[in-house]
PDB file of N, CA and C in Angstrom:
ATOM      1  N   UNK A   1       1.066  14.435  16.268  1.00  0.00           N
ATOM      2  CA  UNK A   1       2.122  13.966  15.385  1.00  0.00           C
ATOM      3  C   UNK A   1       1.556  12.899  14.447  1.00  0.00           C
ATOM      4  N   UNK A   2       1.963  13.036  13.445  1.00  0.00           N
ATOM      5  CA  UNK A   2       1.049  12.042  11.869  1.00  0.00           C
ATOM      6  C   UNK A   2       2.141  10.824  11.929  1.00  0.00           C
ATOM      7  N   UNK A   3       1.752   9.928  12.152  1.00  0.00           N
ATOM      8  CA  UNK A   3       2.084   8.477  12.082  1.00  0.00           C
ATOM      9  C   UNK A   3       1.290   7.539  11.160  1.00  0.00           C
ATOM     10  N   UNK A   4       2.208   7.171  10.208  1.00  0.00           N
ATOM     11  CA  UNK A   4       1.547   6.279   9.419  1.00  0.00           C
ATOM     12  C   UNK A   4       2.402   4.460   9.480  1.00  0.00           C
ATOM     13  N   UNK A   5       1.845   3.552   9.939  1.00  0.00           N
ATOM     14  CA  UNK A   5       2.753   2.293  10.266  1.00  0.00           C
ATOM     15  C   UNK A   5       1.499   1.225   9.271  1.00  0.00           C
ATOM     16  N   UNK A   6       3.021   0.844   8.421  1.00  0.00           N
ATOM     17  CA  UNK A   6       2.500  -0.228   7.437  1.00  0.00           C
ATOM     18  C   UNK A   6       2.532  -2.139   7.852  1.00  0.00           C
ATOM     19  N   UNK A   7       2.020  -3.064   7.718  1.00  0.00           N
ATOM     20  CA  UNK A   7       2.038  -4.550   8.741  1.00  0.00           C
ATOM     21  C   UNK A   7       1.590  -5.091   7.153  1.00  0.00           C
ATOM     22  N   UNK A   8       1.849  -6.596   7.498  1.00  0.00           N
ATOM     23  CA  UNK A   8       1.506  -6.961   6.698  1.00  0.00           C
ATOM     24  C   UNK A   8       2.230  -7.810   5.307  1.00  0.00           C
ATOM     25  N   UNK A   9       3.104  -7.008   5.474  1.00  0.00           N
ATOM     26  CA  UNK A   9       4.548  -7.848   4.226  1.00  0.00           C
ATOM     27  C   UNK A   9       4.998  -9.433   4.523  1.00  0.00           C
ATOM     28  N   UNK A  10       5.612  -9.733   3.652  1.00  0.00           N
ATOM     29  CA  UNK A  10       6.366 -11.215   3.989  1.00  0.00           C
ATOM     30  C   UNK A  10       6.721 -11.625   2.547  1.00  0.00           C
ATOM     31  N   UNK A  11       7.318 -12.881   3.317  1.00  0.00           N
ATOM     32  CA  UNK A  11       7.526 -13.986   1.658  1.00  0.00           C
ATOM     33  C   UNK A  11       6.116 -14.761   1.159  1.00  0.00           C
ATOM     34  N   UNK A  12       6.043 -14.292  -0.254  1.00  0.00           N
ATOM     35  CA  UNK A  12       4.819 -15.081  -0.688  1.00  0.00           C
ATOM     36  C   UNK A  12       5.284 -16.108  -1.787  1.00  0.00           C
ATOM     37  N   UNK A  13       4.589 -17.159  -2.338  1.00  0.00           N
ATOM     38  CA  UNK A  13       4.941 -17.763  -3.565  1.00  0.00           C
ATOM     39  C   UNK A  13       3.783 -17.103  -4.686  1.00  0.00           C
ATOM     40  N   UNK A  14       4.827 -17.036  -6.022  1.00  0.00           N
ATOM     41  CA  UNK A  14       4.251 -16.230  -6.994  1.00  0.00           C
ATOM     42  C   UNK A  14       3.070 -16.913  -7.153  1.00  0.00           C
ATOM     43  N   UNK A  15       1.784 -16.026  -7.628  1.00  0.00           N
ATOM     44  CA  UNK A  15       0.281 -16.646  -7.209  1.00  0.00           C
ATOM     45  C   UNK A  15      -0.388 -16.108  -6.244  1.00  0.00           C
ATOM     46  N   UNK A  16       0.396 -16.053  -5.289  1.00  0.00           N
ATOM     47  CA  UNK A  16      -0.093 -16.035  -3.914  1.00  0.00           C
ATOM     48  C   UNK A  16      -1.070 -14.513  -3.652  1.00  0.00           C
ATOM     49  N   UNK A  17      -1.233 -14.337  -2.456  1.00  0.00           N
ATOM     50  CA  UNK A  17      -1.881 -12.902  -2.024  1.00  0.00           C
ATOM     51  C   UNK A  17      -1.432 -12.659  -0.558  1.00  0.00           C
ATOM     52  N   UNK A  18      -1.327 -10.987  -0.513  1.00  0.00           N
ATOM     53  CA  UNK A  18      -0.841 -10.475   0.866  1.00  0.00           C
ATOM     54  C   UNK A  18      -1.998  -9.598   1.086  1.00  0.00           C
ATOM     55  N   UNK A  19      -2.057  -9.424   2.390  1.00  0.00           N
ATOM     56  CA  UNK A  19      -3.011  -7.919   2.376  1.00  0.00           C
ATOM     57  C   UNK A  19      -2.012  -6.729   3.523  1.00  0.00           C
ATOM     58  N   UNK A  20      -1.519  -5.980   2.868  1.00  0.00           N
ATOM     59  CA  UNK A  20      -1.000  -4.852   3.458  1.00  0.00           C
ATOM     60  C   UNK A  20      -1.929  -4.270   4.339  1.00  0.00           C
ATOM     61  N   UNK A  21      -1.311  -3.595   5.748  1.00  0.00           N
ATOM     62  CA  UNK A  21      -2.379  -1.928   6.279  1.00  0.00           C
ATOM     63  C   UNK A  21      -1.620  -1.048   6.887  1.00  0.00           C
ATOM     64  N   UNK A  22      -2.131   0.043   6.688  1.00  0.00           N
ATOM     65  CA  UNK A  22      -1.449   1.155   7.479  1.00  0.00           C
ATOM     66  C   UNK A  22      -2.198   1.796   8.644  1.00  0.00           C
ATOM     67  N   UNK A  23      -1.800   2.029   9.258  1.00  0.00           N
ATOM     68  CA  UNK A  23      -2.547   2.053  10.637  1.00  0.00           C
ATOM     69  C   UNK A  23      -2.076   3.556  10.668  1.00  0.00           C
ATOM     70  N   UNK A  24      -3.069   4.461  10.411  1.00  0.00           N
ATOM     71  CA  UNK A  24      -2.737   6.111  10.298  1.00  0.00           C
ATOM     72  C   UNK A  24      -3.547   6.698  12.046  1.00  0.00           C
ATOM     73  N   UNK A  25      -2.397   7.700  12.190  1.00  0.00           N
ATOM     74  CA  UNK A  25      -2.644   8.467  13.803  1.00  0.00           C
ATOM     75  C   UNK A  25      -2.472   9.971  13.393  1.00  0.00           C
ATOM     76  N   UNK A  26      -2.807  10.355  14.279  1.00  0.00           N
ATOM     77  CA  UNK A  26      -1.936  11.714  14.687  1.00  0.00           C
ATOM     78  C   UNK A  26      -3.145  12.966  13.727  1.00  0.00           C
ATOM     79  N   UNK A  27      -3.771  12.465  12.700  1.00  0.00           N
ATOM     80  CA  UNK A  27      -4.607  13.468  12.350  1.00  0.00           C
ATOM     81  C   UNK A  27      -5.987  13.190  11.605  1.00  0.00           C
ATOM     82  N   UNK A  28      -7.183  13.747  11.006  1.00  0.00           N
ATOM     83  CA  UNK A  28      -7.674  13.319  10.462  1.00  0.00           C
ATOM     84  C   UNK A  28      -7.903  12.595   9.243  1.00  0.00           C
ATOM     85  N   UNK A  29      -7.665  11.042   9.896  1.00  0.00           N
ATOM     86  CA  UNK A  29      -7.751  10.399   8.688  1.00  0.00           C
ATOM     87  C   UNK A  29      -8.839  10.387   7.206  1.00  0.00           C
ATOM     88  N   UNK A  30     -10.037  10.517   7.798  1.00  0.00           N
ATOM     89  CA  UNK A  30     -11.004  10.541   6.452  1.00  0.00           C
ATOM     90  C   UNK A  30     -11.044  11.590   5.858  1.00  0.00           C
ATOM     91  N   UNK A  31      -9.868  12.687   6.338  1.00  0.00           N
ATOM     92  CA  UNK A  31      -9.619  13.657   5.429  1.00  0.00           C
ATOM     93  C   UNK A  31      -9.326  13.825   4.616  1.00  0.00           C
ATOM     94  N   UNK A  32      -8.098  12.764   4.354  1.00  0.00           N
ATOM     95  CA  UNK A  32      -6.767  12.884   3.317  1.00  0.00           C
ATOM     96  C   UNK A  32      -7.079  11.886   2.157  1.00  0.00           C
ATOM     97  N   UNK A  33      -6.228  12.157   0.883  1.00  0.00           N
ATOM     98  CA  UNK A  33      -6.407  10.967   0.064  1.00  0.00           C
ATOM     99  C   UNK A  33      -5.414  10.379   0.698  1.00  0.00           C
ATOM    100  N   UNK A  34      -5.079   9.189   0.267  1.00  0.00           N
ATOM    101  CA  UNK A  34      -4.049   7.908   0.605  1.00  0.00           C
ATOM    102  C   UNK A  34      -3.455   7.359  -0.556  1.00  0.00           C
ATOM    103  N   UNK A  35      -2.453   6.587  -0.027  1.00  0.00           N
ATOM    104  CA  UNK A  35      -1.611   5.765  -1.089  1.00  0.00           C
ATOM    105  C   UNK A  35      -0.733   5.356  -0.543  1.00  0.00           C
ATOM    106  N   UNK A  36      -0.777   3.877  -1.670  1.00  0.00           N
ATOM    107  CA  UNK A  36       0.369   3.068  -1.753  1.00  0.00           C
ATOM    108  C   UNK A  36       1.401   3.433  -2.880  1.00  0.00           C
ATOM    109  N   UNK A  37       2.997   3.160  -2.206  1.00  0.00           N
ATOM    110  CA  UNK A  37       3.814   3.363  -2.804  1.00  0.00           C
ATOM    111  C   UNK A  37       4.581   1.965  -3.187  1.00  0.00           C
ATOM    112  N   UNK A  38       5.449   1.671  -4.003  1.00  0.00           N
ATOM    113  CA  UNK A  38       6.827   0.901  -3.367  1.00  0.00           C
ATOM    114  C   UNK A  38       8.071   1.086  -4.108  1.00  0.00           C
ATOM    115  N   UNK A  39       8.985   0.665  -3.738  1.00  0.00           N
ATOM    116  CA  UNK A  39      10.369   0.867  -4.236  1.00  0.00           C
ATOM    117  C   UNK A  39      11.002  -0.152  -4.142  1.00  0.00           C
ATOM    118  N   UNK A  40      11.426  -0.927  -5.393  1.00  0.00           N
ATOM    119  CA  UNK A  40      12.574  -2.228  -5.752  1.00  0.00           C
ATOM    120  C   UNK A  40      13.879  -1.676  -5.536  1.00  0.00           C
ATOM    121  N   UNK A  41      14.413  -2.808  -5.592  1.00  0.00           N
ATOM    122  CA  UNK A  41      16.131  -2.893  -5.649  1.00  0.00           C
ATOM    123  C   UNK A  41      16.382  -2.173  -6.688  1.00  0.00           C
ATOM    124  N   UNK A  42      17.476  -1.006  -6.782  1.00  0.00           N
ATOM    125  CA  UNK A  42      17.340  -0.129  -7.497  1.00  0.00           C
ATOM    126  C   UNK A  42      16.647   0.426  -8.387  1.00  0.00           C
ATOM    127  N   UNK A  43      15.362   0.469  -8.063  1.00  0.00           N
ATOM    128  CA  UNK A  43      14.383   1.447  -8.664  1.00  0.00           C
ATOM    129  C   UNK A  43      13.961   2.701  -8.051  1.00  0.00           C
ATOM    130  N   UNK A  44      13.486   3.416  -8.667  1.00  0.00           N
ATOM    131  CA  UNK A  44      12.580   4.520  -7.946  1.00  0.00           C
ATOM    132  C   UNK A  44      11.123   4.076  -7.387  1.00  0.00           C
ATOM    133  N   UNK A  45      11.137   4.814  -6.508  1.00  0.00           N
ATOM    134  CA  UNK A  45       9.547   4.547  -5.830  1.00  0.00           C
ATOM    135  C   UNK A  45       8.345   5.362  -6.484  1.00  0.00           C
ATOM    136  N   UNK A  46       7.767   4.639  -6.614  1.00  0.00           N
ATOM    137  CA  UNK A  46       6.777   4.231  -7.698  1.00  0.00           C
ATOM    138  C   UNK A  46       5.005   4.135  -7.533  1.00  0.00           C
ATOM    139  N   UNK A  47       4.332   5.007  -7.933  1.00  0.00           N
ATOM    140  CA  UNK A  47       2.895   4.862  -7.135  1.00  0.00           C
ATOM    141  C   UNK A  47       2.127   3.759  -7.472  1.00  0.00           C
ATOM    142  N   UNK A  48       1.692   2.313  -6.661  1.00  0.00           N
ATOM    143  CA  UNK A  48       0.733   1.653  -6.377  1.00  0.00           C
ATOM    144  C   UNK A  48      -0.605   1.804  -7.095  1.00  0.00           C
ATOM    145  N   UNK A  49      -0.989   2.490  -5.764  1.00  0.00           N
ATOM    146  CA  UNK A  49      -2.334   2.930  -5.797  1.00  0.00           C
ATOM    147  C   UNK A  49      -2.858   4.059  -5.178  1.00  0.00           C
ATOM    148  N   UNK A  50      -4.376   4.849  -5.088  1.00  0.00           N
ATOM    149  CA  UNK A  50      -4.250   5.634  -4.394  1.00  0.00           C
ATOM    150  C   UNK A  50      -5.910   5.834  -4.109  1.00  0.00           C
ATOM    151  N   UNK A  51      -6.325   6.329  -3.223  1.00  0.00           N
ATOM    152  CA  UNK A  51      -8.363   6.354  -2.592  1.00  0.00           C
ATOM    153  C   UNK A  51      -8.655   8.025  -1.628  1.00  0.00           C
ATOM    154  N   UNK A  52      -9.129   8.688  -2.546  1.00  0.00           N
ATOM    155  CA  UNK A  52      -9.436   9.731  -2.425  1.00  0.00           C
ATOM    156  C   UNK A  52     -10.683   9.722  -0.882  1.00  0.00           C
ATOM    157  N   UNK A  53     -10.693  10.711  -0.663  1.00  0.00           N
ATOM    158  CA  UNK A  53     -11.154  10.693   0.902  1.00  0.00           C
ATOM    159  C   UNK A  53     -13.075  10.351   0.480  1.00  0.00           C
ATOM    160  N   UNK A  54     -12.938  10.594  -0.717  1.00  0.00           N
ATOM    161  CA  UNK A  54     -14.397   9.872  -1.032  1.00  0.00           C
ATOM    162  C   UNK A  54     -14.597   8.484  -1.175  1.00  0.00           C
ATOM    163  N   UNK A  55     -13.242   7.963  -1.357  1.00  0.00           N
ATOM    164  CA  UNK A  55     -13.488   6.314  -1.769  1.00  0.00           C
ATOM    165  C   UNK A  55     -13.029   6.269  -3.427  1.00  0.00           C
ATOM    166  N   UNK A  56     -12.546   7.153  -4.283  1.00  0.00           N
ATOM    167  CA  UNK A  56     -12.823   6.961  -5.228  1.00  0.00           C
ATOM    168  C   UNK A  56     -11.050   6.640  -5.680  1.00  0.00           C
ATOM    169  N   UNK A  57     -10.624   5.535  -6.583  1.00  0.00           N
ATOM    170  CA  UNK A  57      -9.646   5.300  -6.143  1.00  0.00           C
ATOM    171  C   UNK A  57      -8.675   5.437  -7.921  1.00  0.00           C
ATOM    172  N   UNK A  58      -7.276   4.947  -7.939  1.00  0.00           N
ATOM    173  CA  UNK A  58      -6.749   4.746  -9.306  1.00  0.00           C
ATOM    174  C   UNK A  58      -5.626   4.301  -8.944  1.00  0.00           C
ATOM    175  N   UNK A  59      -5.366   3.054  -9.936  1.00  0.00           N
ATOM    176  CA  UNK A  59      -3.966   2.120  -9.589  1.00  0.00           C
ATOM    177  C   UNK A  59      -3.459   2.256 -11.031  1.00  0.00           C
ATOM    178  N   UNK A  60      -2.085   2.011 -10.709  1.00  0.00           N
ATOM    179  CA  UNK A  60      -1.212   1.824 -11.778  1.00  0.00           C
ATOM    180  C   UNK A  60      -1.688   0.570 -12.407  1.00  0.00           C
ATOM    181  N   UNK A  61      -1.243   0.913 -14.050  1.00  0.00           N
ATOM    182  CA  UNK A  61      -1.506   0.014 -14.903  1.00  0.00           C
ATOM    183  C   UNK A  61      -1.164  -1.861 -14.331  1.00  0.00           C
ATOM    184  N   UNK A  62       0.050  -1.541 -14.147  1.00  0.00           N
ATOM    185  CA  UNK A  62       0.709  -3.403 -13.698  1.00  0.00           C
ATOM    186  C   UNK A  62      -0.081  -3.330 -12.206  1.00  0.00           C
ATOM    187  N   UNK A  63      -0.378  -3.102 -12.094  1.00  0.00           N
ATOM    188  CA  UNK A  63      -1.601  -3.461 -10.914  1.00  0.00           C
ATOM    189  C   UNK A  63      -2.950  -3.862 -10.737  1.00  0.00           C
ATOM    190  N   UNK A  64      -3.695  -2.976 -11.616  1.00  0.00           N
ATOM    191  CA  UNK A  64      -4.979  -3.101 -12.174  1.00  0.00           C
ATOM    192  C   UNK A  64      -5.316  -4.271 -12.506  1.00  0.00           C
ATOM    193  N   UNK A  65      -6.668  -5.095 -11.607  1.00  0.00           N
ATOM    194  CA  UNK A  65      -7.167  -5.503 -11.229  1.00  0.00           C
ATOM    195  C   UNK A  65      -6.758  -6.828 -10.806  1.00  0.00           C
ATOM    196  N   UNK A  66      -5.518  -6.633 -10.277  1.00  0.00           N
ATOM    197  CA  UNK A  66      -5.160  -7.641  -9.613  1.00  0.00           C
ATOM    198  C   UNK A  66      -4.851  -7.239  -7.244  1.00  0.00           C
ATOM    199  N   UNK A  67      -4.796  -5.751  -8.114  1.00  0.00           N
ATOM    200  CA  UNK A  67      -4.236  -5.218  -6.314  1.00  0.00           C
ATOM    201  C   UNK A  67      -5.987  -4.779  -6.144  1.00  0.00           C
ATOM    202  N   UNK A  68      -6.159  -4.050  -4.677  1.00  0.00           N
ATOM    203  CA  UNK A  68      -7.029  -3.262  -4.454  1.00  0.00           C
ATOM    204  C   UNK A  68      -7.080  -2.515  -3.304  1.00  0.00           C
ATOM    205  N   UNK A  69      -7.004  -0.908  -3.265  1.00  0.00           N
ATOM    206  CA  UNK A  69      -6.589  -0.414  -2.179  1.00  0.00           C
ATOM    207  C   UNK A  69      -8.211   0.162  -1.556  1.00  0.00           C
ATOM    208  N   UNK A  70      -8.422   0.620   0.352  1.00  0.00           N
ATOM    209  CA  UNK A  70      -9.199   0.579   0.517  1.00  0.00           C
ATOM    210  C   UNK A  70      -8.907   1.146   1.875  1.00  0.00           C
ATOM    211  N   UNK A  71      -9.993   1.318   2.645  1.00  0.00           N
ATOM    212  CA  UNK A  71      -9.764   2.538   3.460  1.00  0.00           C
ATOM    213  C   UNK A  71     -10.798   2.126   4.768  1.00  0.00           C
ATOM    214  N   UNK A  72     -10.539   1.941   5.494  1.00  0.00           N
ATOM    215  CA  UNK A  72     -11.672   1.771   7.318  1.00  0.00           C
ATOM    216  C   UNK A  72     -11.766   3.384   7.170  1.00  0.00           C
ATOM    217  N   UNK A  73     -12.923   4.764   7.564  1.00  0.00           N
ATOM    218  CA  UNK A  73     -12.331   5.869   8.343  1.00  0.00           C
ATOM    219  C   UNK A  73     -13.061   5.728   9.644  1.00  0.00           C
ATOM    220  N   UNK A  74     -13.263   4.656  10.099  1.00  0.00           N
ATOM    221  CA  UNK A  74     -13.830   4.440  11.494  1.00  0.00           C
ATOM    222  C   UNK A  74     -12.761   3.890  12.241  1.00  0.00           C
ATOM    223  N   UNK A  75     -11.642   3.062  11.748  1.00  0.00           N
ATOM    224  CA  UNK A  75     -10.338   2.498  11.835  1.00  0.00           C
ATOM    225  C   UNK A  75      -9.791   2.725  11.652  1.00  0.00           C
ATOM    226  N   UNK A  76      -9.100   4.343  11.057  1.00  0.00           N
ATOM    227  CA  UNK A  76      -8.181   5.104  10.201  1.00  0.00           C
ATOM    228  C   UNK A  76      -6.993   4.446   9.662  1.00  0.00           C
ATOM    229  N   UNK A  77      -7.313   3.168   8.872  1.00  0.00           N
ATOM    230  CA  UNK A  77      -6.619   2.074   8.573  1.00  0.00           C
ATOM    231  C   UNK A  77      -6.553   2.278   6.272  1.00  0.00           C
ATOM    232  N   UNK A  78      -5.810   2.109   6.134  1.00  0.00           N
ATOM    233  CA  UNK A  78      -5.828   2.188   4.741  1.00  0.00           C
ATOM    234  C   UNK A  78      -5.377   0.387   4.952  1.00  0.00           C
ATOM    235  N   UNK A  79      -5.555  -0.350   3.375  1.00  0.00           N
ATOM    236  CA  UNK A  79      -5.516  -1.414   3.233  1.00  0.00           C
ATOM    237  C   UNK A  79      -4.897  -1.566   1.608  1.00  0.00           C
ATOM    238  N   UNK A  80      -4.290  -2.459   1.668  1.00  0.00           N
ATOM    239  CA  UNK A  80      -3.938  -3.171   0.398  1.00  0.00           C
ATOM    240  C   UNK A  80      -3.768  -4.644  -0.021  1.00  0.00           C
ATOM    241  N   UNK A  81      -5.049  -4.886  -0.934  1.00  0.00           N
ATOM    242  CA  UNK A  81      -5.444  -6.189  -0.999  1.00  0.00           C
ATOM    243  C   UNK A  81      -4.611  -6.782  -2.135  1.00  0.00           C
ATOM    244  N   UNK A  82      -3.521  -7.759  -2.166  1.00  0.00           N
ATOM    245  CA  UNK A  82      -2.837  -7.949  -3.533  1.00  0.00           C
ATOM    246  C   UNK A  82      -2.628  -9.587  -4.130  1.00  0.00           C
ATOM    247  N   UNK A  83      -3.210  -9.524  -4.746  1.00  0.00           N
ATOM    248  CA  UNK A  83      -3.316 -11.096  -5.364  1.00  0.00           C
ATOM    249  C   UNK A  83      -2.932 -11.036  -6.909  1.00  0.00           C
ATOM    250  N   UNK A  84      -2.416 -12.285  -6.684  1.00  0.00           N
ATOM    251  CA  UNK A  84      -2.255 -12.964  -8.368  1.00  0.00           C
ATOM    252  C   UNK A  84      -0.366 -12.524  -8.597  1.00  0.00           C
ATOM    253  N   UNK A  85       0.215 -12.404  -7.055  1.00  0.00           N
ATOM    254  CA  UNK A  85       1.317 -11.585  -6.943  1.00  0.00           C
ATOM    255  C   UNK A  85       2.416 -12.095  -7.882  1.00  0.00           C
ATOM    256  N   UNK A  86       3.304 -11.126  -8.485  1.00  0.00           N
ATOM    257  CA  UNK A  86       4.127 -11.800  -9.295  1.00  0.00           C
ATOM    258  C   UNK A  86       5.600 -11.784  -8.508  1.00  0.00           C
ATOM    259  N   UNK A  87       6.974 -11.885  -8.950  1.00  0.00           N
ATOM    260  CA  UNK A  87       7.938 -11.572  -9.020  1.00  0.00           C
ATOM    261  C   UNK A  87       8.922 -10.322  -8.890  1.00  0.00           C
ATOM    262  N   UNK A  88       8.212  -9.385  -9.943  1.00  0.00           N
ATOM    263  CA  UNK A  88       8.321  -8.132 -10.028  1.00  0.00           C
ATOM    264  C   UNK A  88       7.794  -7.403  -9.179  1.00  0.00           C
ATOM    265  N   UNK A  89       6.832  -7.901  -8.428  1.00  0.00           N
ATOM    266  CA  UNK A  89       6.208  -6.944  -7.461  1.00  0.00           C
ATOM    267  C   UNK A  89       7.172  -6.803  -5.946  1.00  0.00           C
ATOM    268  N   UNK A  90       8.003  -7.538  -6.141  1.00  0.00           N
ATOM    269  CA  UNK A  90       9.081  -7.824  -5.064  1.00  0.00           C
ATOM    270  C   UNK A  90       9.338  -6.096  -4.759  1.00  0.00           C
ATOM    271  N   UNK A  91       9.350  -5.631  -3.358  1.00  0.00           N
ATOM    272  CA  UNK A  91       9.646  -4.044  -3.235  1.00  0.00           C
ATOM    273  C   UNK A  91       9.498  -4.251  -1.621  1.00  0.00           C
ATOM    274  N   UNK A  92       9.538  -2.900  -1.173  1.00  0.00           N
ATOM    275  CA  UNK A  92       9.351  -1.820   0.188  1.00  0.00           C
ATOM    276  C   UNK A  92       7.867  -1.503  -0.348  1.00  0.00           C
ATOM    277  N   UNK A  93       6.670  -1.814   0.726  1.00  0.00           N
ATOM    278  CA  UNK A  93       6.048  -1.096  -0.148  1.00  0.00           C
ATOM    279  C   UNK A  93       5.459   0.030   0.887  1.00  0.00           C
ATOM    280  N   UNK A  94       4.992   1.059   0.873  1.00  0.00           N
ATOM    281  CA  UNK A  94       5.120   2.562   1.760  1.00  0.00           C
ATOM    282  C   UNK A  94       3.324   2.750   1.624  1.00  0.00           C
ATOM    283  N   UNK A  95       3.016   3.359   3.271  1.00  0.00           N
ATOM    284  CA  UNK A  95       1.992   4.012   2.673  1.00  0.00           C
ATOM    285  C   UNK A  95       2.489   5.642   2.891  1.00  0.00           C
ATOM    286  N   UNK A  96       1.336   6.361   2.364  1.00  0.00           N
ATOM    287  CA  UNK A  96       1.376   7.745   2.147  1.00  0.00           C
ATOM    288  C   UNK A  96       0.352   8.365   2.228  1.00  0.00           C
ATOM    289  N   UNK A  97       0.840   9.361   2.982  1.00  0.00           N
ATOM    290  CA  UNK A  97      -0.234  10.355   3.151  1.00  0.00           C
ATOM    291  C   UNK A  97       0.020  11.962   2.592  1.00  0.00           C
ATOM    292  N   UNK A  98      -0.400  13.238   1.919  1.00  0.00           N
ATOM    293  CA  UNK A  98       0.467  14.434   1.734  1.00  0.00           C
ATOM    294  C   UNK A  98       1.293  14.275   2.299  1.00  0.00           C
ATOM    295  N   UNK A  99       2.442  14.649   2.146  1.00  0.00           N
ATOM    296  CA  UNK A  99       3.701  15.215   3.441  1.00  0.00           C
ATOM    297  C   UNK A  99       3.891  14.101   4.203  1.00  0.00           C
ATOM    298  N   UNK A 100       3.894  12.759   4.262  1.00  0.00           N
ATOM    299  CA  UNK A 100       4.001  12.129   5.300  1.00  0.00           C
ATOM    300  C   UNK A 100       4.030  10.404   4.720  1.00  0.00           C
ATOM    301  N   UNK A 101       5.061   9.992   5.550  1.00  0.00           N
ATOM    302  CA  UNK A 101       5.483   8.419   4.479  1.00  0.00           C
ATOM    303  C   UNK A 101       5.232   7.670   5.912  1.00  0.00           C
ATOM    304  N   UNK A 102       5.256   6.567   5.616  1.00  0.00           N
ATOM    305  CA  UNK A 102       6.000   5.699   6.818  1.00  0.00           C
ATOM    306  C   UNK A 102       6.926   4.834   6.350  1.00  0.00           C
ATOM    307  N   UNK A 103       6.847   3.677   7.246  1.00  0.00           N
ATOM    308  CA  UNK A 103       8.623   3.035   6.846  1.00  0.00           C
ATOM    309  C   UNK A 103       8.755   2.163   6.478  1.00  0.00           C
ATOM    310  N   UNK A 104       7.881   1.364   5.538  1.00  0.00           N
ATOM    311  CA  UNK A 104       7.303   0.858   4.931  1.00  0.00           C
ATOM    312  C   UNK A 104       7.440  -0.717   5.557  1.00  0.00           C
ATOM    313  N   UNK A 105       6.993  -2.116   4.694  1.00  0.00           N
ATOM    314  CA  UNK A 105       7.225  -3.298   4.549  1.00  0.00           C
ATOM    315  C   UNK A 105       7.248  -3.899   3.275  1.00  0.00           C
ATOM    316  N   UNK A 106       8.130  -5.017   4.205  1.00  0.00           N
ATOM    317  CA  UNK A 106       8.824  -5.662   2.579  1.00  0.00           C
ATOM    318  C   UNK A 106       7.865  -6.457   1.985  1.00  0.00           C
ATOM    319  N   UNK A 107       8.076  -6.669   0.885  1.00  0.00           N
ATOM    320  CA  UNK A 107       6.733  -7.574   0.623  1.00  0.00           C
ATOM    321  C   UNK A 107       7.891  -8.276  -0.708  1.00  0.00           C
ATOM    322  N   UNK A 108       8.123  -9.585  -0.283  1.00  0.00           N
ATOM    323  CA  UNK A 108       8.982 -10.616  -1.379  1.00  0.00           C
ATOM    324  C   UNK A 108       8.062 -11.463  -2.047  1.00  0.00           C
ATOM    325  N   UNK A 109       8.222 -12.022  -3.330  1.00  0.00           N
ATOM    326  CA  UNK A 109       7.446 -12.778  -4.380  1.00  0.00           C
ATOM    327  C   UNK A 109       8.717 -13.765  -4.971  1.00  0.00           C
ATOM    328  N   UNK A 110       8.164 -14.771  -4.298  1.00  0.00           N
ATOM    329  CA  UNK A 110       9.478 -15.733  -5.189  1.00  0.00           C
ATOM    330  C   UNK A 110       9.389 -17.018  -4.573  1.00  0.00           C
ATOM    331  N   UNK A 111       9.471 -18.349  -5.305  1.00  0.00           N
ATOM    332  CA  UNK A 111       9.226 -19.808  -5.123  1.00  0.00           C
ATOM    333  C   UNK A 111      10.552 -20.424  -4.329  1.00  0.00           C
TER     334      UNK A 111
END
């Protein structure tokens, strides 16, 4: 069974940095590409970032080079490194795998 469990969220002050992970089971992880998702207060959910089973990766514009996503496959752990956090980044944020979400964490930005 594919289990993907995200840790890591909280309240930050704008500036600040979180590091998200998803702790992936149930199948071969260094198989799959990965990704981060998240979803605001009435928004749609929205792609992050994402690291192809080679390592090779692509983030959304309002992200770029401030986030950085990243991958253990000895730890079948995906990671999300996020600094310089703003306001707007306030969301759920999800990881993802094909076919398969988990349940995400909150991740708040605000003084």
């Amino acid at each position: 069974q594919v289990q993907l469990v995200e840790s890591g969220g909280g309240l930050v002050q704008p500036g600040g940095s979180l590091r998200l992970s998803c702790a992936a089971s149930g199948y071969t992880f260094s198989m799959y590409m990965m990704a981060w998702y998240r979803q605001a207060p009435g928004k749609q959910r929205e792609l992050v970032a994402q690291i192809t089973s080679g390592g090779t990766t692509m983030y959304a514009d309002s992200v770029r080079g401030r986030f950085t996503i990243s991958r253990d496959n000895a730890k079948n752990t995906l990671s999300l490194q996020m600094n310089s956090l703003k306001p707007e980044n306030t969301a759920v944020y999800y990881c993802k795998r094909h076919g398969c979400w988990g349940r995400g964490t909150q991740v708040t930005v605000s003084s």
